[in-house]
N, C-alpha and C. Protein backbone atom coordinates (compact mmCIF):
# COMPACT_ATOMS: atom_id res chain seq x y z
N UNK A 1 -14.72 -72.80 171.86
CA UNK A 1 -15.07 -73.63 170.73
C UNK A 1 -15.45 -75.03 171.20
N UNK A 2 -14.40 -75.25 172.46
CA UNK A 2 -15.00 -76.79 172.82
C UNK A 2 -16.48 -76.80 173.38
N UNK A 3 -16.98 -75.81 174.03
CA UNK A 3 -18.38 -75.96 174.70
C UNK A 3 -19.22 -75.61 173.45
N UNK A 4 -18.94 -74.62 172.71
CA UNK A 4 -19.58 -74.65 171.15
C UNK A 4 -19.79 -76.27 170.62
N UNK A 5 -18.81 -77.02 170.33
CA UNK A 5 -18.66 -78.18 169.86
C UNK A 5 -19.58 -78.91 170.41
N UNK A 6 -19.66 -79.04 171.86
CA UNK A 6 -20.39 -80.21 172.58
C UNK A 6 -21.74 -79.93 172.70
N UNK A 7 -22.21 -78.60 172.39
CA UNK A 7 -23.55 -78.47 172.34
C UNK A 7 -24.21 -78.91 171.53
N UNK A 8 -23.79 -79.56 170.28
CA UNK A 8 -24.61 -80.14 169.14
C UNK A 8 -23.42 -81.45 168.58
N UNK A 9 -22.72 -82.06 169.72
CA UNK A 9 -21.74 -82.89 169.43
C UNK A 9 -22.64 -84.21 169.18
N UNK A 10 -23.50 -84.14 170.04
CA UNK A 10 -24.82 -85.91 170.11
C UNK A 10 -25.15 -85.35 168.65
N UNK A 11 -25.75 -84.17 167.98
CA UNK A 11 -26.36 -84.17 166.75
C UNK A 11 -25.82 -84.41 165.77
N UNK A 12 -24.08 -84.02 165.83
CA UNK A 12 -23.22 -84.28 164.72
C UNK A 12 -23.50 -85.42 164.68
N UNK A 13 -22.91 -86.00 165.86
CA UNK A 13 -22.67 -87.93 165.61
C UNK A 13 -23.66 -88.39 165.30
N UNK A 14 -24.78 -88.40 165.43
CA UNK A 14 -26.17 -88.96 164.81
C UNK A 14 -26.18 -88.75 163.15
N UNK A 15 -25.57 -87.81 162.93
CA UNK A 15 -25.90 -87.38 161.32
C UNK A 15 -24.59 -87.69 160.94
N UNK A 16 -23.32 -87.49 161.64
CA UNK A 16 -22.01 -88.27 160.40
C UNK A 16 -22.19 -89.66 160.88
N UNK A 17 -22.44 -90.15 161.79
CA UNK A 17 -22.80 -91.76 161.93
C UNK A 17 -24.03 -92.32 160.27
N UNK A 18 -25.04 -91.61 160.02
CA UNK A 18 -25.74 -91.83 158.98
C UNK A 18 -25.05 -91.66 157.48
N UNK A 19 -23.76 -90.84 157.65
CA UNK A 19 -23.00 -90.84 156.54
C UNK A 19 -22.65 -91.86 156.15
N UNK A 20 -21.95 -92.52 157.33
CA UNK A 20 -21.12 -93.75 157.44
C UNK A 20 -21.45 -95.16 157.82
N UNK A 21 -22.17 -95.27 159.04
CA UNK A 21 -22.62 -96.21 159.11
C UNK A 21 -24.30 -96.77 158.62
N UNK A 22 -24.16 -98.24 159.28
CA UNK A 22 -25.29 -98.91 158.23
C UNK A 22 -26.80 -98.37 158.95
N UNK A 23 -28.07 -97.92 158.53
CA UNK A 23 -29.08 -97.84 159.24
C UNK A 23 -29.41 -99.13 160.28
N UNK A 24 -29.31 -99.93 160.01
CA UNK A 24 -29.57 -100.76 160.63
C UNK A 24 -28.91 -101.28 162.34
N UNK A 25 -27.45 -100.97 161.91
CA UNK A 25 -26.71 -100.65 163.56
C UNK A 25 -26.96 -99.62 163.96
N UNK A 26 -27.46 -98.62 162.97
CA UNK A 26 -27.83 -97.61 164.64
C UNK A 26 -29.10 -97.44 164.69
N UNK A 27 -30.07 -98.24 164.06
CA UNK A 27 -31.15 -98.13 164.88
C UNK A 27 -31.08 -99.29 166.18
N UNK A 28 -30.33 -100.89 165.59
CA UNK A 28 -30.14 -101.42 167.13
C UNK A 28 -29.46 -100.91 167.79
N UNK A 29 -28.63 -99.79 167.97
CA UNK A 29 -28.24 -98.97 169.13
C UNK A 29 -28.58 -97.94 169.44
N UNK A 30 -30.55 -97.50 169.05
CA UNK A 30 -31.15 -96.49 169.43
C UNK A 30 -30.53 -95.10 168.85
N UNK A 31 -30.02 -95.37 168.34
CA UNK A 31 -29.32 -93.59 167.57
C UNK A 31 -30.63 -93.60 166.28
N UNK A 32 -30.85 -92.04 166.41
CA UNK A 32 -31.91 -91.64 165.28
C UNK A 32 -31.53 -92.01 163.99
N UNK A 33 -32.23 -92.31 163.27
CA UNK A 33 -31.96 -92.81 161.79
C UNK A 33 -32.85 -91.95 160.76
N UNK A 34 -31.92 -90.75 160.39
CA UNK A 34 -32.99 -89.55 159.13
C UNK A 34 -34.08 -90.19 159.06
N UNK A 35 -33.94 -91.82 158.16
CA UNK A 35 -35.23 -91.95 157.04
C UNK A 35 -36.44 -92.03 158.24
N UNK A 36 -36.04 -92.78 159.55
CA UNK A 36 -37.09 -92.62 160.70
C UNK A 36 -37.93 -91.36 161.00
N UNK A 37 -37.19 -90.52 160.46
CA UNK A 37 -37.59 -89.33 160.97
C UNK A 37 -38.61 -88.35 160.36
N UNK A 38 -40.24 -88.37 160.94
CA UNK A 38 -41.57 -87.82 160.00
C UNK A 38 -41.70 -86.27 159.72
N UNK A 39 -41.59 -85.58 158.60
CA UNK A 39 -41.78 -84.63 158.20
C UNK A 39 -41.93 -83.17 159.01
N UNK A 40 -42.41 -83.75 160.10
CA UNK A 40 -42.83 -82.66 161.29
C UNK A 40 -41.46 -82.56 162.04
N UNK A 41 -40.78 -83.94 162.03
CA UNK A 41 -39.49 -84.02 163.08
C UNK A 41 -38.36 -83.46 161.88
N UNK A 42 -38.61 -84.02 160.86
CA UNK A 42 -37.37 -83.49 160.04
C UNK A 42 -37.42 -81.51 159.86
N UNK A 43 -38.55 -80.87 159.71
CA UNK A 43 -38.63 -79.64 159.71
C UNK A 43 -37.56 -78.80 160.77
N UNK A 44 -38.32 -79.71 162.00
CA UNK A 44 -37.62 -78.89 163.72
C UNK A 44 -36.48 -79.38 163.64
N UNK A 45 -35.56 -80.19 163.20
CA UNK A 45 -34.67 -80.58 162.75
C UNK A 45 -34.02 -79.99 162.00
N UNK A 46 -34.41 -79.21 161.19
CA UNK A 46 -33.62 -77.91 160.27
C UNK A 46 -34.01 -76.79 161.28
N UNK A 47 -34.78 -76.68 161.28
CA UNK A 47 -34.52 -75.35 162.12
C UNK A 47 -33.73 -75.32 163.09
N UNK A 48 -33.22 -76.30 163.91
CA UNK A 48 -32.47 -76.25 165.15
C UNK A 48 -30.87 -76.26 164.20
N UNK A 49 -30.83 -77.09 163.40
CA UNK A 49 -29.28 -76.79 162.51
C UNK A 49 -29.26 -75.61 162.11
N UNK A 50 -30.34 -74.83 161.49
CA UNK A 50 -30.10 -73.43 161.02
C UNK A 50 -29.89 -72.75 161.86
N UNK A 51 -30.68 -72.18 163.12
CA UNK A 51 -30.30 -71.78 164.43
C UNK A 51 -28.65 -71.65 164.45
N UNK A 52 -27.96 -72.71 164.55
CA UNK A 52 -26.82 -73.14 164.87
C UNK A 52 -25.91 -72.08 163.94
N UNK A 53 -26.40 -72.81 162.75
CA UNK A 53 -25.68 -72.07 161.54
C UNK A 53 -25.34 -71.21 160.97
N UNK A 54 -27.09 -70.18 161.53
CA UNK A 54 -26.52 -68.38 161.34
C UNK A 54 -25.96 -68.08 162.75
N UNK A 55 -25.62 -68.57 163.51
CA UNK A 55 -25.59 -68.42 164.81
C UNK A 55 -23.75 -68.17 164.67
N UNK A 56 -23.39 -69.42 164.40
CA UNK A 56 -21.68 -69.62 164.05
C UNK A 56 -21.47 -68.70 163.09
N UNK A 57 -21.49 -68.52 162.15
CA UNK A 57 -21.94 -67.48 161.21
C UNK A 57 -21.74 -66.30 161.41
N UNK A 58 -22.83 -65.59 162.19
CA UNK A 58 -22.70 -64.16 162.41
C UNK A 58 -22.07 -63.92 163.50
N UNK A 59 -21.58 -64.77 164.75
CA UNK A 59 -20.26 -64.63 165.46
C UNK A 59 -18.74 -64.49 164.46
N UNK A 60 -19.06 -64.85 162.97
CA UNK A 60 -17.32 -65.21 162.59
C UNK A 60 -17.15 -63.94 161.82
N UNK A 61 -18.26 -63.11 161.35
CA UNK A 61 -18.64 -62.30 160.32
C UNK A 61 -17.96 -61.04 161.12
N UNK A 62 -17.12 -60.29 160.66
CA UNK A 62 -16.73 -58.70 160.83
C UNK A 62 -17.46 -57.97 159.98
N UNK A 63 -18.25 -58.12 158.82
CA UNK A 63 -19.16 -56.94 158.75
C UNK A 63 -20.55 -57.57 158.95
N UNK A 64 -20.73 -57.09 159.85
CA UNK A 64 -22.25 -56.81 160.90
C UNK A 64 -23.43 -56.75 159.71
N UNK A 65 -23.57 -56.19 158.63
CA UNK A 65 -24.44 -55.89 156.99
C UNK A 65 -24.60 -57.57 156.73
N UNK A 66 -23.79 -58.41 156.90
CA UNK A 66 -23.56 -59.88 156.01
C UNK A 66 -24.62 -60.77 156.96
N UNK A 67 -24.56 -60.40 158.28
CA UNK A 67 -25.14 -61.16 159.34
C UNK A 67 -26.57 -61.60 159.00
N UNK A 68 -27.42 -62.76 159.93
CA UNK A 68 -28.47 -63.44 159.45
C UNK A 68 -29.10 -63.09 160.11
N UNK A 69 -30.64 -62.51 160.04
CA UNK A 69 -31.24 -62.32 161.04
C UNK A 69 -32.27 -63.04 161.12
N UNK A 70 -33.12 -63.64 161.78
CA UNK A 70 -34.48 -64.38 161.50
C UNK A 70 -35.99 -63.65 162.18
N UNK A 71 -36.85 -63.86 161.84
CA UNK A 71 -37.64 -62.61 161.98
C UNK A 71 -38.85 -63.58 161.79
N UNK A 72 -40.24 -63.26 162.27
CA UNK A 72 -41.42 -63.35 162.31
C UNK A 72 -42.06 -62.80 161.12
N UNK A 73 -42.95 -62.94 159.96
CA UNK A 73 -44.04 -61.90 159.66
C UNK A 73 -45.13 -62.70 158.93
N UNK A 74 -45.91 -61.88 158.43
CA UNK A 74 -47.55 -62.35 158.05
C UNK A 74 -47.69 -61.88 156.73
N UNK A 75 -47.62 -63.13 156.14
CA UNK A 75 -47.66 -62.78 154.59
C UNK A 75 -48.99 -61.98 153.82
N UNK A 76 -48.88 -61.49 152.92
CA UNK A 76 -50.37 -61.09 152.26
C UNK A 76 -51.01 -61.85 152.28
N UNK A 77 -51.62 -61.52 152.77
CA UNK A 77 -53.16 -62.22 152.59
C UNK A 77 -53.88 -63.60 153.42
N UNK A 78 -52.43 -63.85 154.36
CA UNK A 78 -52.51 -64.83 155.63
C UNK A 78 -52.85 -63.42 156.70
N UNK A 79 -53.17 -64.74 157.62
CA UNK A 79 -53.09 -64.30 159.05
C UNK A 79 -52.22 -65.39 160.09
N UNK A 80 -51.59 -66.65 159.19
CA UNK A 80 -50.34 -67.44 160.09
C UNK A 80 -49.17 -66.89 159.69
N UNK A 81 -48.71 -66.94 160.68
CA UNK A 81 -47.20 -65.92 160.99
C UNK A 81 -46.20 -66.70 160.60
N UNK A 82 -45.20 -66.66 159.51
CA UNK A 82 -44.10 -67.21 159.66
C UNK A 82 -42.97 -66.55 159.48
N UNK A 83 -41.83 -67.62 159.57
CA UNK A 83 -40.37 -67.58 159.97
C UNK A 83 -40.02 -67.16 158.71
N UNK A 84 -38.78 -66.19 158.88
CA UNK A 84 -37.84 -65.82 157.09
C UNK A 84 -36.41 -65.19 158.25
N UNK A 85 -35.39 -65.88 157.21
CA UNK A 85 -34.37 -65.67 157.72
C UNK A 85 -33.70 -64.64 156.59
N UNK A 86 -32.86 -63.67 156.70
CA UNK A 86 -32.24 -63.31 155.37
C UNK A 86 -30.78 -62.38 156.10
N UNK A 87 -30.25 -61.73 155.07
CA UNK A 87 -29.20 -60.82 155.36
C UNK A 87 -29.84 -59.92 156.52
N UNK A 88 -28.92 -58.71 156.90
CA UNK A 88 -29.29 -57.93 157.15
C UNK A 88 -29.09 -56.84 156.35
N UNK A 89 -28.35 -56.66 155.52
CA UNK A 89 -28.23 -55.62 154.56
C UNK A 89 -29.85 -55.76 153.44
N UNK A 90 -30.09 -56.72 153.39
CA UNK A 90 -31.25 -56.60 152.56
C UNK A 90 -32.84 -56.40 153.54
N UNK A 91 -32.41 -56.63 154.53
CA UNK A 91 -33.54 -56.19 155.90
C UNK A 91 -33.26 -54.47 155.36
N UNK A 92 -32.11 -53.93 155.79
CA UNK A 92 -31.78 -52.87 156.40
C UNK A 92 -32.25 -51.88 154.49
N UNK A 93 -32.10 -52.54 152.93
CA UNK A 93 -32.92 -51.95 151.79
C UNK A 93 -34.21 -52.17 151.93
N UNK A 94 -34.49 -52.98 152.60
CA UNK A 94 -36.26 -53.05 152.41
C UNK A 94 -36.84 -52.27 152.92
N UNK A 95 -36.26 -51.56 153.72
CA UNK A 95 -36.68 -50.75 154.99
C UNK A 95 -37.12 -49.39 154.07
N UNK A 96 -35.43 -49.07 154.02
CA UNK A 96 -34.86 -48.15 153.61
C UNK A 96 -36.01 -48.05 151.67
N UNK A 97 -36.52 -48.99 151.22
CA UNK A 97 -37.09 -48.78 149.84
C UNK A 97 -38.59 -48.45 150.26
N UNK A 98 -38.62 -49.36 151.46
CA UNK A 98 -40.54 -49.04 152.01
C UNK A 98 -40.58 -47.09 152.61
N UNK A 99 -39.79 -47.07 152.87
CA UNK A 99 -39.75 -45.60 153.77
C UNK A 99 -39.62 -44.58 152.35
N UNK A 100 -38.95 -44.80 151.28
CA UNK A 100 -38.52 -43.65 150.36
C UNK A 100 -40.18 -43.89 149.21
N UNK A 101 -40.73 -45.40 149.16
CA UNK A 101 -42.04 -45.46 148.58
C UNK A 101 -42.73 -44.79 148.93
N UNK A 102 -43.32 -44.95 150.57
CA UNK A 102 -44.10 -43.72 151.01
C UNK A 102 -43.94 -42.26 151.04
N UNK A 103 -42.90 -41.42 150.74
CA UNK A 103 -42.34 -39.94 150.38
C UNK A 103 -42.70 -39.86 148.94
N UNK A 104 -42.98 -41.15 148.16
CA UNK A 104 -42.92 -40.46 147.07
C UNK A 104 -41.46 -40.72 146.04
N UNK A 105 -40.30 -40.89 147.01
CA UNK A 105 -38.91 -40.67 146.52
C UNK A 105 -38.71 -41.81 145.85
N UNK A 106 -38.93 -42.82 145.71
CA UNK A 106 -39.09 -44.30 144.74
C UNK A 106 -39.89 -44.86 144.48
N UNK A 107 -39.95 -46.17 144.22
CA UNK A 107 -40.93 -47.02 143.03
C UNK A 107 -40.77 -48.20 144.50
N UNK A 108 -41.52 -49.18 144.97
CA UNK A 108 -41.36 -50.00 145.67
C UNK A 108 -41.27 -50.94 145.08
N UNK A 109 -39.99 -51.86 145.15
CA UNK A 109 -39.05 -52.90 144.47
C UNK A 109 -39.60 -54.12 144.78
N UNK A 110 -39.95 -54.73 143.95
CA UNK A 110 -40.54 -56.48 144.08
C UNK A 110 -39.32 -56.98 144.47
N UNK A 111 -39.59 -58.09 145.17
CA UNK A 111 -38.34 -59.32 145.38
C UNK A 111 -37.52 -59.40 144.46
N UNK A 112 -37.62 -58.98 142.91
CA UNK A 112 -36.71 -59.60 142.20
C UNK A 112 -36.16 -58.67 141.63
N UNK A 113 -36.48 -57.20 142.14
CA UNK A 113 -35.52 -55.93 141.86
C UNK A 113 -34.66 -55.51 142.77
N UNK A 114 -35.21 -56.04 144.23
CA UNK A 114 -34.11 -56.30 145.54
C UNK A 114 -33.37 -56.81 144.88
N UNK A 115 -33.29 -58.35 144.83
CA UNK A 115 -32.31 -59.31 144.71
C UNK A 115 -31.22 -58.82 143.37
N UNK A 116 -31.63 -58.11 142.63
CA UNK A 116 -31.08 -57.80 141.20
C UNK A 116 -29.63 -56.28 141.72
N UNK A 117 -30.80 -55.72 142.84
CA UNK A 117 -30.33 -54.65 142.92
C UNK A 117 -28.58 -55.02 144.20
N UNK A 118 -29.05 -55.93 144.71
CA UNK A 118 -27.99 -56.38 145.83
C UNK A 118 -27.01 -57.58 145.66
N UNK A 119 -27.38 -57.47 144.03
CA UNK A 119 -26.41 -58.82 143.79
C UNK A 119 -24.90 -58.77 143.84
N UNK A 120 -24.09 -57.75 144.50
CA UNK A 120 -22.54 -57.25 145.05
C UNK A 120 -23.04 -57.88 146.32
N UNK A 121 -23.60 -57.37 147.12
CA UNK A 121 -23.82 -57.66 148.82
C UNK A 121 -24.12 -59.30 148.45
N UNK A 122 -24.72 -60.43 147.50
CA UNK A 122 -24.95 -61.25 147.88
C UNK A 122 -23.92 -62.40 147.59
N UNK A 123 -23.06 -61.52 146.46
CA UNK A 123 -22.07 -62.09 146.33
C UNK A 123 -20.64 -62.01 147.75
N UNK A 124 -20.77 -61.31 148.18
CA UNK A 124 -20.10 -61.05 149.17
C UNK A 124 -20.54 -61.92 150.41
N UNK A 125 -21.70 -62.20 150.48
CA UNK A 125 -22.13 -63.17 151.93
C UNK A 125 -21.84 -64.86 151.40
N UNK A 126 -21.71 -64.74 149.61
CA UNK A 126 -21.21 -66.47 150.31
C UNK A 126 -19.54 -65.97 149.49
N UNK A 127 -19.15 -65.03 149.56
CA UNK A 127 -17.52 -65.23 149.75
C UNK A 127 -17.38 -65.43 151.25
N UNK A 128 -18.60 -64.67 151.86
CA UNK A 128 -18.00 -64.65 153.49
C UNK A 128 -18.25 -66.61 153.97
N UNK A 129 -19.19 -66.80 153.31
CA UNK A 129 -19.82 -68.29 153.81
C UNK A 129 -19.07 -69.09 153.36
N UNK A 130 -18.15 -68.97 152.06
CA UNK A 130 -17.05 -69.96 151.79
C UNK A 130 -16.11 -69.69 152.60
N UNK A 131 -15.50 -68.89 152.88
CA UNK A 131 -14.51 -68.20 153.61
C UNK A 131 -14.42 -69.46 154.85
N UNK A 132 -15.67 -69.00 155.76
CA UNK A 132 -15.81 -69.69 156.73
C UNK A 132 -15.85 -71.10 156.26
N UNK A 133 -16.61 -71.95 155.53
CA UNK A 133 -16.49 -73.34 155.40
C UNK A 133 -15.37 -73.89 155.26
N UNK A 134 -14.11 -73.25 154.55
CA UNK A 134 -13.03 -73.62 154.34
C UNK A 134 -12.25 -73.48 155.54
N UNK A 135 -12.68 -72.93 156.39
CA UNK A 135 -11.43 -72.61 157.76
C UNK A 135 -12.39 -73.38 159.07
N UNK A 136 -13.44 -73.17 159.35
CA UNK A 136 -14.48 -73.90 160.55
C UNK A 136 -14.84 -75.71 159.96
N UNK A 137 -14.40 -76.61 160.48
CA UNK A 137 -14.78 -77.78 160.51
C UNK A 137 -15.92 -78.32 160.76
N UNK A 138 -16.95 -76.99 161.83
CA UNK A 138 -18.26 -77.19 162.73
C UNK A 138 -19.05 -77.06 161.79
N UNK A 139 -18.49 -75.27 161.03
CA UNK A 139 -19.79 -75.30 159.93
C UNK A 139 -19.78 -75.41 158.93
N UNK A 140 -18.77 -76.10 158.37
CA UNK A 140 -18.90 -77.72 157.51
C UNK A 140 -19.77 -78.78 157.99
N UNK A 141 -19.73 -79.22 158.65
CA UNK A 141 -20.36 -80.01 159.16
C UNK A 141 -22.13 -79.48 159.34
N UNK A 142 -22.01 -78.28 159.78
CA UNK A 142 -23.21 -78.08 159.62
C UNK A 142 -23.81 -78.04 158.50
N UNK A 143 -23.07 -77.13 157.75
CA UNK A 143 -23.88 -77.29 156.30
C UNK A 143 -24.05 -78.51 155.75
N UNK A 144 -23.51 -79.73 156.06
CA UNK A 144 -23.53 -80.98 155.32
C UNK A 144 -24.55 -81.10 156.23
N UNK A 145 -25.09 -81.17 157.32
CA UNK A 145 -26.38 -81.84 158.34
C UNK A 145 -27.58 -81.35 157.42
N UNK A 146 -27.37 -79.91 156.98
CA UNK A 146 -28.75 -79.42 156.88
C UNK A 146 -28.91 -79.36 155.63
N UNK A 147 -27.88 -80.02 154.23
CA UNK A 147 -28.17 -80.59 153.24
C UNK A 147 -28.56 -82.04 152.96
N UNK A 148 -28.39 -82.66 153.85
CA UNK A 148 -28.72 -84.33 154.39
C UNK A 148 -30.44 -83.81 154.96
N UNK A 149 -30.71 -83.46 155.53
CA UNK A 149 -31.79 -83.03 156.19
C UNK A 149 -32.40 -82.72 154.82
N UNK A 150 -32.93 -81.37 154.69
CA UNK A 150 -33.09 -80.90 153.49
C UNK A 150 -33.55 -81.83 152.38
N UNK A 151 -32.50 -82.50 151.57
CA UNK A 151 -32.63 -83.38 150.62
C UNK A 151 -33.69 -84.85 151.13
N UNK A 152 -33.73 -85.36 151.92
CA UNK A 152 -34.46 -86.17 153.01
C UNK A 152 -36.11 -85.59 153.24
N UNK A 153 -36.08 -84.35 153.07
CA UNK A 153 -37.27 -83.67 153.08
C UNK A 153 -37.79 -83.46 151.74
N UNK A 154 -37.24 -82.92 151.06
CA UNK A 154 -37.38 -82.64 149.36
C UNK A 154 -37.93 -83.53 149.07
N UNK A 155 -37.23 -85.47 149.56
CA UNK A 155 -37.67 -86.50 149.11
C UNK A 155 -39.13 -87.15 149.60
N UNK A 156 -39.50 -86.27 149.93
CA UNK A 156 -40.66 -86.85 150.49
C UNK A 156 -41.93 -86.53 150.16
């Protein structure tokens, strides 16, 4: 946990230092200051906290179904590839609904008949995600970085 800790210990302190202290002392002491930080930097900036986050996460998780996976793909009607992070239990229905569409054996489920249909499993991943916030201090902390982040972005 301690080498866990120190790997993103400079990032904590940069972001609970912005909780607490004034922008102004830590930009004269060279520590990053959010509002400094341009749209392009604040993005890679969530992504490296999220990284972190399903990362701690699906190490704390005993059912393997709850875990985060992050994945590549190419939306309709693009040809730029992007990032989607989600369960794996809802990886592992999509699959499982695309494979029984083509047989014939179902109806292929829009996003919002997934989500309707897995709303036990999704309730269960943030019992698991409270679970953990209430007992891990790190990913508390994380989740507060990447709602500071986040909101900082929203605002812009």
């Amino acid at each position: 946990m301690k080498k866990l800790f120190a790997k993103f210990s400079s990032t904590l302190a940069v972001f609970s230092l912005l909780a607490f202290g004034s922008t102004h002392t830590l930009a004269a002491e060279g520590q990053i200051v959010i509002e400094d930080l341009t749209p392009a930097n604040l993005r890679n900036e969530i992504k490296k906290i999220e990284a972190e986050f399903y990362r701690v996460f699906n190490e704390s998780v005993e059912n393997k179904k709850l875990t985060i996976v992050c994945y590549n793909f190419t939306p309709t009607g693009s040809n730029i590839k992007r990032e989607t992070c989600e369960p794996q239990f809802v990886v592992d229905r999509r699959a499982d609904n695309s494979k029984d569409s083509r047989f014939g054996l179902d109806v292929l489920y829009s996003a919002d008949s997934l989500r309707s249909e897995l709303a036990p499993q999704f309730a269960e991943l943030t019992a698991a995600m409270t679970e953990l916030a209430e007992e891990n201090e790190y990913f508390r902390e994380l989740d507060s970085i990447l709602a500071a982040l986040r909101d900082e972005l929203a605002s812009r």
